[in-house]
Every structure is written in structure tokens, then in C-alpha cells.
Protein backbone atom coordinates (compact mmCIF):
# COMPACT_ATOMS: atom_id res chain seq x y z
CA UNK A 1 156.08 147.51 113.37
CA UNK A 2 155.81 148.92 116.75
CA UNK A 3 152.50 149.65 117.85
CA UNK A 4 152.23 147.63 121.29
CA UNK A 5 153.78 149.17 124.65
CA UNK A 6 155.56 146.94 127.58
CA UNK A 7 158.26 144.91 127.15
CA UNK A 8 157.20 141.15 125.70
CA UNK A 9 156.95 140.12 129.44
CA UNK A 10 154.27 142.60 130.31
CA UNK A 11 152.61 141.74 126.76
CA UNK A 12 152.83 137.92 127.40
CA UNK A 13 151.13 138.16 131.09
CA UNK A 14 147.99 140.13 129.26
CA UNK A 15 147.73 137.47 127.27
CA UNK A 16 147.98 135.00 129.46
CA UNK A 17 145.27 136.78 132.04
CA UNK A 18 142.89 136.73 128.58
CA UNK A 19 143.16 133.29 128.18
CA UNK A 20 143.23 132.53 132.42
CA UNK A 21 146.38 130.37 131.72
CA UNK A 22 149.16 130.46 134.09
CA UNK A 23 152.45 128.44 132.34
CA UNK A 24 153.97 129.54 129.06
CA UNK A 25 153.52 126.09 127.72
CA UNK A 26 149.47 126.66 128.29
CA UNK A 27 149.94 129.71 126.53
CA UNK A 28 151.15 128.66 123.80
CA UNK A 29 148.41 125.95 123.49
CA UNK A 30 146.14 128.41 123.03
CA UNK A 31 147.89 130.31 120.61
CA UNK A 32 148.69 126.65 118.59
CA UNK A 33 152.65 127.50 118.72
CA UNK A 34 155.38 125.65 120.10
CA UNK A 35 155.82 126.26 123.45
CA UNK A 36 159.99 127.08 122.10
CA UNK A 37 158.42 129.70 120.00
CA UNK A 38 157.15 131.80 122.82
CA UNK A 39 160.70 131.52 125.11
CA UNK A 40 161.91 132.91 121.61
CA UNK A 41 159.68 135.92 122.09
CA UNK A 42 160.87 136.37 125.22
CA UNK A 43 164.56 136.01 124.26
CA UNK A 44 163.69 138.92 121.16
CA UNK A 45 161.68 140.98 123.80
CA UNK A 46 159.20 140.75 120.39
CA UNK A 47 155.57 139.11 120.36
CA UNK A 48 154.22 138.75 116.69
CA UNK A 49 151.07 140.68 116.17
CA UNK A 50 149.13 137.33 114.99
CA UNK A 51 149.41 136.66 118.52
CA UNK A 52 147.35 139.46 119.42
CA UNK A 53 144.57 138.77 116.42
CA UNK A 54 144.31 135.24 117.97
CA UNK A 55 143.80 136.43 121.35
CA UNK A 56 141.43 139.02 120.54
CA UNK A 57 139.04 136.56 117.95
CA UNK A 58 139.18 133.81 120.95
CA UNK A 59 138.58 135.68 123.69
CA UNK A 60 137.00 138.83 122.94
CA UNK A 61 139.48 140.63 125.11
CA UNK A 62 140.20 144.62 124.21
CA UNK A 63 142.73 144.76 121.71
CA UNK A 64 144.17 148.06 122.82
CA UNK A 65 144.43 146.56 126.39
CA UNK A 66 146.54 143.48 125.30
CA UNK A 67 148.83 146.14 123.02
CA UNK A 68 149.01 148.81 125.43
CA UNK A 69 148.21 148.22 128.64
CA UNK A 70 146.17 151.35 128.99
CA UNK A 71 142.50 150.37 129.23
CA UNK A 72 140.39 148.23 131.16
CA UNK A 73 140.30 144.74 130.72
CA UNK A 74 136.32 145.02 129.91
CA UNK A 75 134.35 141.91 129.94
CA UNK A 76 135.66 139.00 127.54
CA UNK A 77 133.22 137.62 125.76
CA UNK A 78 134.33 135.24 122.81
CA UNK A 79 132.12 135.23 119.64
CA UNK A 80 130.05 132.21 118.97
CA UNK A 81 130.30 132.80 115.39
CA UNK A 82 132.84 131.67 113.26
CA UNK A 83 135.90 129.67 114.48
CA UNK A 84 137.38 129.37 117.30
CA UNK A 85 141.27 127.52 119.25
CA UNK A 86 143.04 125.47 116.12
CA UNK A 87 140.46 125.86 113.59
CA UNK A 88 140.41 129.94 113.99
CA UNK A 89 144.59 129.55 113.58
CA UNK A 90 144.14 127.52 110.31
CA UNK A 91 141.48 130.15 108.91
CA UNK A 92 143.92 133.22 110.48
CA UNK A 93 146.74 131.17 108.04
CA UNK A 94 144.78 130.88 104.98
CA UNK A 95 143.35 134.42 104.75
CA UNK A 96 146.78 136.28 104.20
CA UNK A 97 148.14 137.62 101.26
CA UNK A 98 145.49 139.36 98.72
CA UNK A 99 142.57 139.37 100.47
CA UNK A 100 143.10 140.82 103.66
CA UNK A 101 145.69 143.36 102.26
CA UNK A 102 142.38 144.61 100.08
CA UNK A 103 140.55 144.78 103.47
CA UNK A 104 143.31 147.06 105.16
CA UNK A 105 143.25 149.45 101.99
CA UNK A 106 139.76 149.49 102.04
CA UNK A 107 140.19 150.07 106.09
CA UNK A 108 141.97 153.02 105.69
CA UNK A 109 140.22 153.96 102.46
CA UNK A 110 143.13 153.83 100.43
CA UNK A 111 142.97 153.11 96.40
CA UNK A 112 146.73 152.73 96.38
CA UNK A 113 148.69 150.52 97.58
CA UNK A 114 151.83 153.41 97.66
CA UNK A 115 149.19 155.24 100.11
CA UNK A 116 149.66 151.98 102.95
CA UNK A 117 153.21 151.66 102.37
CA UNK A 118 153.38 155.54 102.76
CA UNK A 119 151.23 155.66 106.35
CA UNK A 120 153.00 152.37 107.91
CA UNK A 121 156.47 153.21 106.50
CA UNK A 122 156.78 149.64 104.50
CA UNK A 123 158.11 149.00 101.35
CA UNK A 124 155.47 148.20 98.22
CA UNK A 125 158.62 145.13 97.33
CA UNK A 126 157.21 144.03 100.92
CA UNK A 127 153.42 144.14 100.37
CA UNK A 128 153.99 142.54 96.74
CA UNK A 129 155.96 139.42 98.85
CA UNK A 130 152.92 139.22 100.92
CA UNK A 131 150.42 138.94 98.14
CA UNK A 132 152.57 136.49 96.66
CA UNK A 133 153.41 134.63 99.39
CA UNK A 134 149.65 134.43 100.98
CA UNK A 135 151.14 136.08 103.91
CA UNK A 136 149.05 137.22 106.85
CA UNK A 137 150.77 140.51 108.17
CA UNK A 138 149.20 140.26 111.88
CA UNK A 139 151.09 143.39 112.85
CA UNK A 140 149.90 145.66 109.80
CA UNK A 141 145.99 144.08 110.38
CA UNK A 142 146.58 144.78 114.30
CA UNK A 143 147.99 148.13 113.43
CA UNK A 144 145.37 148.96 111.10
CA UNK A 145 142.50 147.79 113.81
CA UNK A 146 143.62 150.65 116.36
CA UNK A 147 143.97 153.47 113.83
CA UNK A 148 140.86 153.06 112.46
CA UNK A 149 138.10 151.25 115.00
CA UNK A 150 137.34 148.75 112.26
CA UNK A 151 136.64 144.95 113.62
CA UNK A 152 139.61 142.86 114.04
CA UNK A 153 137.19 140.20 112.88
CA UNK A 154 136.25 141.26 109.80
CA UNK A 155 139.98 142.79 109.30
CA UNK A 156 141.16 138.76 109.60
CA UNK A 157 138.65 136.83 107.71
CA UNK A 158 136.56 139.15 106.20
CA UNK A 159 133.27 137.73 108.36
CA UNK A 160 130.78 140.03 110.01
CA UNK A 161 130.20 143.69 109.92
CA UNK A 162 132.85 146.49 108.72
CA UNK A 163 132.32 148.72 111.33
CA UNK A 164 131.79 148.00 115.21
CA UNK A 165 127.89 148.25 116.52
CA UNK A 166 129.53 150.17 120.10
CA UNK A 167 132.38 151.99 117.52
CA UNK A 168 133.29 155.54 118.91
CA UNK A 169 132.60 157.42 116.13
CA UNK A 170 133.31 160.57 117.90
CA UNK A 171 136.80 161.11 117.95
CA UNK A 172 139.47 163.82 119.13
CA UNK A 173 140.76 165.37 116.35
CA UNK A 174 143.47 167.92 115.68
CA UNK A 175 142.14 171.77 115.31
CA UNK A 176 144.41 174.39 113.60
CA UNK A 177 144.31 178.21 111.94
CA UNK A 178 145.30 178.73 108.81
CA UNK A 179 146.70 182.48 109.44
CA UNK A 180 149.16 184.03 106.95
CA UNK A 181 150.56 180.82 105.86
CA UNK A 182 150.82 179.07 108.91
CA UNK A 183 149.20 176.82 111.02
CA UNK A 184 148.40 177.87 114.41
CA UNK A 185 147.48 175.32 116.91
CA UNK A 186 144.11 175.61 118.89
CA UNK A 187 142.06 173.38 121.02
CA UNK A 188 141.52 169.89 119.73
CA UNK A 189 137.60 169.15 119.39
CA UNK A 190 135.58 165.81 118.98
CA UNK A 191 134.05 165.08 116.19
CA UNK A 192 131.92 162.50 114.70
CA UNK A 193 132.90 161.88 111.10
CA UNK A 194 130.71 158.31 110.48
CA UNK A 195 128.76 160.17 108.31
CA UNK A 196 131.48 160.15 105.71
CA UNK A 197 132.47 156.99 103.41
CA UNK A 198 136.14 157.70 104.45
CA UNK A 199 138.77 156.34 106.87
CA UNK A 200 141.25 158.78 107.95
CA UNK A 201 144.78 158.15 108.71
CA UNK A 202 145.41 161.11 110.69
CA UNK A 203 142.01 163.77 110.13
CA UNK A 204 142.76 167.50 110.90
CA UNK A 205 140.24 170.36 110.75
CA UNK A 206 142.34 173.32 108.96
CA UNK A 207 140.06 176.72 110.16
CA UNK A 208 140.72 179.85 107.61
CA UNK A 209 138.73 183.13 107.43
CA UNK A 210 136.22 181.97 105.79
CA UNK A 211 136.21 178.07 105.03
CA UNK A 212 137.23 175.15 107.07
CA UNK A 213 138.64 171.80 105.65
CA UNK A 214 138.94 168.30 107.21
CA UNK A 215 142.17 167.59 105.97
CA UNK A 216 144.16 164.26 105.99
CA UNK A 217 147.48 164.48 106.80
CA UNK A 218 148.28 160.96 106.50
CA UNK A 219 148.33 161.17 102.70
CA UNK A 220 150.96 162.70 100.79
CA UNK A 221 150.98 161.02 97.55
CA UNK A 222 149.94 163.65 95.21
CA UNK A 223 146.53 163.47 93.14
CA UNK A 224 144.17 165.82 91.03
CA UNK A 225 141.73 167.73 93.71
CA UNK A 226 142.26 169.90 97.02
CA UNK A 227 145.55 169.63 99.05
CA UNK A 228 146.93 171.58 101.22
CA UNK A 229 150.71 172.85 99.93
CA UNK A 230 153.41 174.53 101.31
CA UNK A 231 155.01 176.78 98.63
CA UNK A 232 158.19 178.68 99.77
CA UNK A 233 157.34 177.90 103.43
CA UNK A 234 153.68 179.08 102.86
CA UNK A 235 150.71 176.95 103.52
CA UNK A 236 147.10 177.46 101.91
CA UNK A 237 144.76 175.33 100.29
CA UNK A 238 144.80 174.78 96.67
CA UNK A 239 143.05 173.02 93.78
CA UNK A 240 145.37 170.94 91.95
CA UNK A 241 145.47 169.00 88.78
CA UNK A 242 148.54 166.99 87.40
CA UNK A 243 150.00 167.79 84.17
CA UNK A 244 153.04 165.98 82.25
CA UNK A 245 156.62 166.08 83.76
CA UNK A 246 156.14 165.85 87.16
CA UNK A 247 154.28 169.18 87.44
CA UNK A 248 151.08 170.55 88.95
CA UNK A 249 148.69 173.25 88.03
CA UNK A 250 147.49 174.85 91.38
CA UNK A 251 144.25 177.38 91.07
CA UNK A 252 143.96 179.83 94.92
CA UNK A 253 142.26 182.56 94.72
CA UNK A 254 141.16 182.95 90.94
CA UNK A 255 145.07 182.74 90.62
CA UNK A 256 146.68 180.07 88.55
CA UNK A 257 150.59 178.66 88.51
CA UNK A 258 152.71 175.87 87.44
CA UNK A 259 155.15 174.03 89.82
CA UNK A 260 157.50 171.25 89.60
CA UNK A 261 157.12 168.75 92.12
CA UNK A 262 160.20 169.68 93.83
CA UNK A 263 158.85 173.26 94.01
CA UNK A 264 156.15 172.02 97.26
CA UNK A 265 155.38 170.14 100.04
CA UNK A 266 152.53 168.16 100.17
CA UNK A 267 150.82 168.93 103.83
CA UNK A 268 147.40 166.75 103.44
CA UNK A 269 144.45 165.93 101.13
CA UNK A 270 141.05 168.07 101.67
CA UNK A 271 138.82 165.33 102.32
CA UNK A 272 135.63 168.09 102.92
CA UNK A 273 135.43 171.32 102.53
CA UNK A 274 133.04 173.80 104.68
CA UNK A 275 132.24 177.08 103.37
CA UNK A 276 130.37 179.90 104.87
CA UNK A 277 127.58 181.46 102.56
């Protein structure tokens, strides 16, 4: 799962500058790896993203910084709760599988497991091995920890609070018109949407004529509710409910019709709807 930037040369010296180490072999004392296993991420040009969860709980560094590059290396402070060096690895190494899977979903506000697989591009067969296996995916939880703004702390052992005191909750979001079907791009706008109980995997406020919809594009798994379809290359917002036989009944407009599943596209789920009196 790619979601750092750099080559693992540029992503090992971040990590070193986090931890003020110098030597590869220091390094990897403070990650509690063979020294071997980080020439081999070298060799792959691949750093594991429980290397970055480490790094982040013992340090405090910026996550997106050691991924990307692309911020400022703000001040590092390093919790004084919980563990920390060897003893945060062995807690990192018992709290895979299960229970941090159920703290991604929740994350990402997912109720489906189909719905994560769907977003990150995985295979359920690979989740399932995970769960059975106790595995801790550190690239899905780092992954999941820029998306959404939730705590890599709590994402990793499931200690302190869900969502960031300093979180951003104003974010840039994606504005388009809904105009004869289409979707017209206009200026993006920020928003803050912490007053909702929902994390979206990719938000989108859809403007009409007369009602707007924050939309989330990320889904695409179809459900009962309000989606927004694309029938015969025509987008608009319907109410849908699922019958028998892979089909849908879609209400628009005081209109009703039947279609098979292979009739549409799914474009997002209306998450909230805003309509003018």
C-alpha cells in the first residue's frame, strides 16, 4: 500500500532525524529490528508502515512528515502515557488482528468490512488472514491515520481519545453542480464536518437547483437510502431501496423505476442532505 513519498532512503533519514540517531544499526534499535532487516528495506526500496506507527508513538514526530516529506518537522514531543522503546513494539504486536481492524472500520465509519477492502483496494480473503492471524496491518492503520485525522495512538492500541484535541476539522473539500446530469466542477470550499458522527472517505458537496448533498464518493457498495446514480450516462440523486435479484427501486422526482444492477453506476452515498424551504 503506497501512501508514503521518497524513495526508502529519504524515508529512512526522517526517521532517523526523529529518533536523532545517525547509523542504521541505531536505527534499528529503536525500531527493535535487526539491524539486517533495515539494509533489506533498503535493498526493496520498501519501509513497512509499522515502522512509521513506532516512530510516531515514540517520538511524537508528524506522521505526514515522516510519510511525505511535505510538512514541518513540528516539535516532537513523546507521550508519557502508555508504552514506550521495546515494550510499545510488544503492545504494537499483540494488538493486530480483530481489534484494531474494528478500530479502522469504525475510523472510516464503515459497517462493512467489503466497504475497507473497497476504499484501500484489498481483498476481504486478506483482512479475514489478518483477523485470523492477529496481524497488525501498520500500512492500512498508517493509511487510515492520514485519511481521516484520527490518532495513530488510539488507531494502534485503542488508548486515549478517538479524535485529536488540535484535529483540523475544517477541511478542503470537493464542490460540484449537478446541471443536466452532469457534474460541473467549481471552487473547492472548507468545511467543518465534526459536527457529524461520520468519517468520510472522500466527502463531496453535490450543489443542484434547489438542494445540496454531502456526498461520499468513497463508497460504492450499494445500500437502501440516497445515492447518487448514473443511469444511461445521467447523474441525479435518488432514493433507493433493494429488492430481490439484484435489483433496485429508485424514487426522483415523485417518479418510480426498477433497475438491474448492471443497469447503473453507483457515484456516492448522500451522507446529508440540505434543502432550501
Amino acid at each position: 500500500m503506497d501512501f508514503s513519498e521518497g524513495d526508502a532512503s529519504e524515508i529512512l533519514d526522517r526517521l532517523s532525524s526523529a529518533y536523532r540517531v545517525s547509523t542504521q544499526k541505531a536505527l534499528a534499535g529503536c525500531l527493535g529490528v535487526p539491524a539486517a532487516n533495515v539494509s533489506n528495506w533498503l535493498q526493496r526500496n520498501s519501509v513497512p508502515g509499522s515502522a512509521f506507527v513506532k516512530c510516531v508513538l515514540d517520538t511524537g514526530s508528524d506522521l505526514a512528515w515522516l510519510a511525505t516529506g511535505k510538512f514541518a518537522n513540528a516539535s516532537k514531543v513523546s507521550s508519557s502515557e502508555g508504552p514506550t522503546g521495546a515494550d510499545l513494539y510488544k503492545a504494537i504486536s499483540l494488538n493486530g488482528g480483530k481489534p484494531v481492524m474494528q478500530r479502522i472500520m469504525t475510523a472510516y465509519g464503515f459497517t462493512l468490512q467489503k466497504q475497507l477492502c473497497d476504499l484501500l483496494g484489498i481483498s476481504s480473503g486478506t483482512v479475514s488472514t489478518w483477523i485470523r492471524r492477529n496481524y497488525f496491518p501498520g500500512d492500512v492503520v498508517v493509511t487510515c491515520a492520514l485519511d481521516t485525522g484520527v490518532p495513530l495512538r488510539w488507531l494502534t492500541l485503542g488508548e486515549g481519545p478517538k479524535h485529536s484535541a488540535n484535529n483540523n476539522s475544517e477541511k478542503i473539500i470537493s464542490r460540484k453542480e449537478l446541471i443536466a446530469g452532469q457534474l460541473i466542477d467549481s471552487e473547492p470550499l472548507a468545511m467543518d464536518l465534526s459536527f457529524l458522527k461520520y468519517s468520510f472517505a472522500k466527502p463531496l458537496l453535490l450543489v443542484g437547483s434547489r438542494n445540496s448533498w454531502l456526498i461520499d464518493e468513497g463508497i460504492s457498495a450499494i445500500s437502501n437510502g440516497k445515492w447518487l446514480l448514473s443511469v444511461d450516462s445521467k447523474l441525479d440523486v435518488y432514493e433507493v431501496y433493494i429488492l430481490p435479484g439484484k435489483k433496485i427501486n429508485v424514487f426522483n422526482n415523485g417518479n418510480s423505476f426498477e433497475f438491474g444492477y448492471s443497469e447503473f453506476n453507483c457515484a456516492g452515498k448522500v451522507i446529508l442532505t440540505f434543502q432550501l424551504d
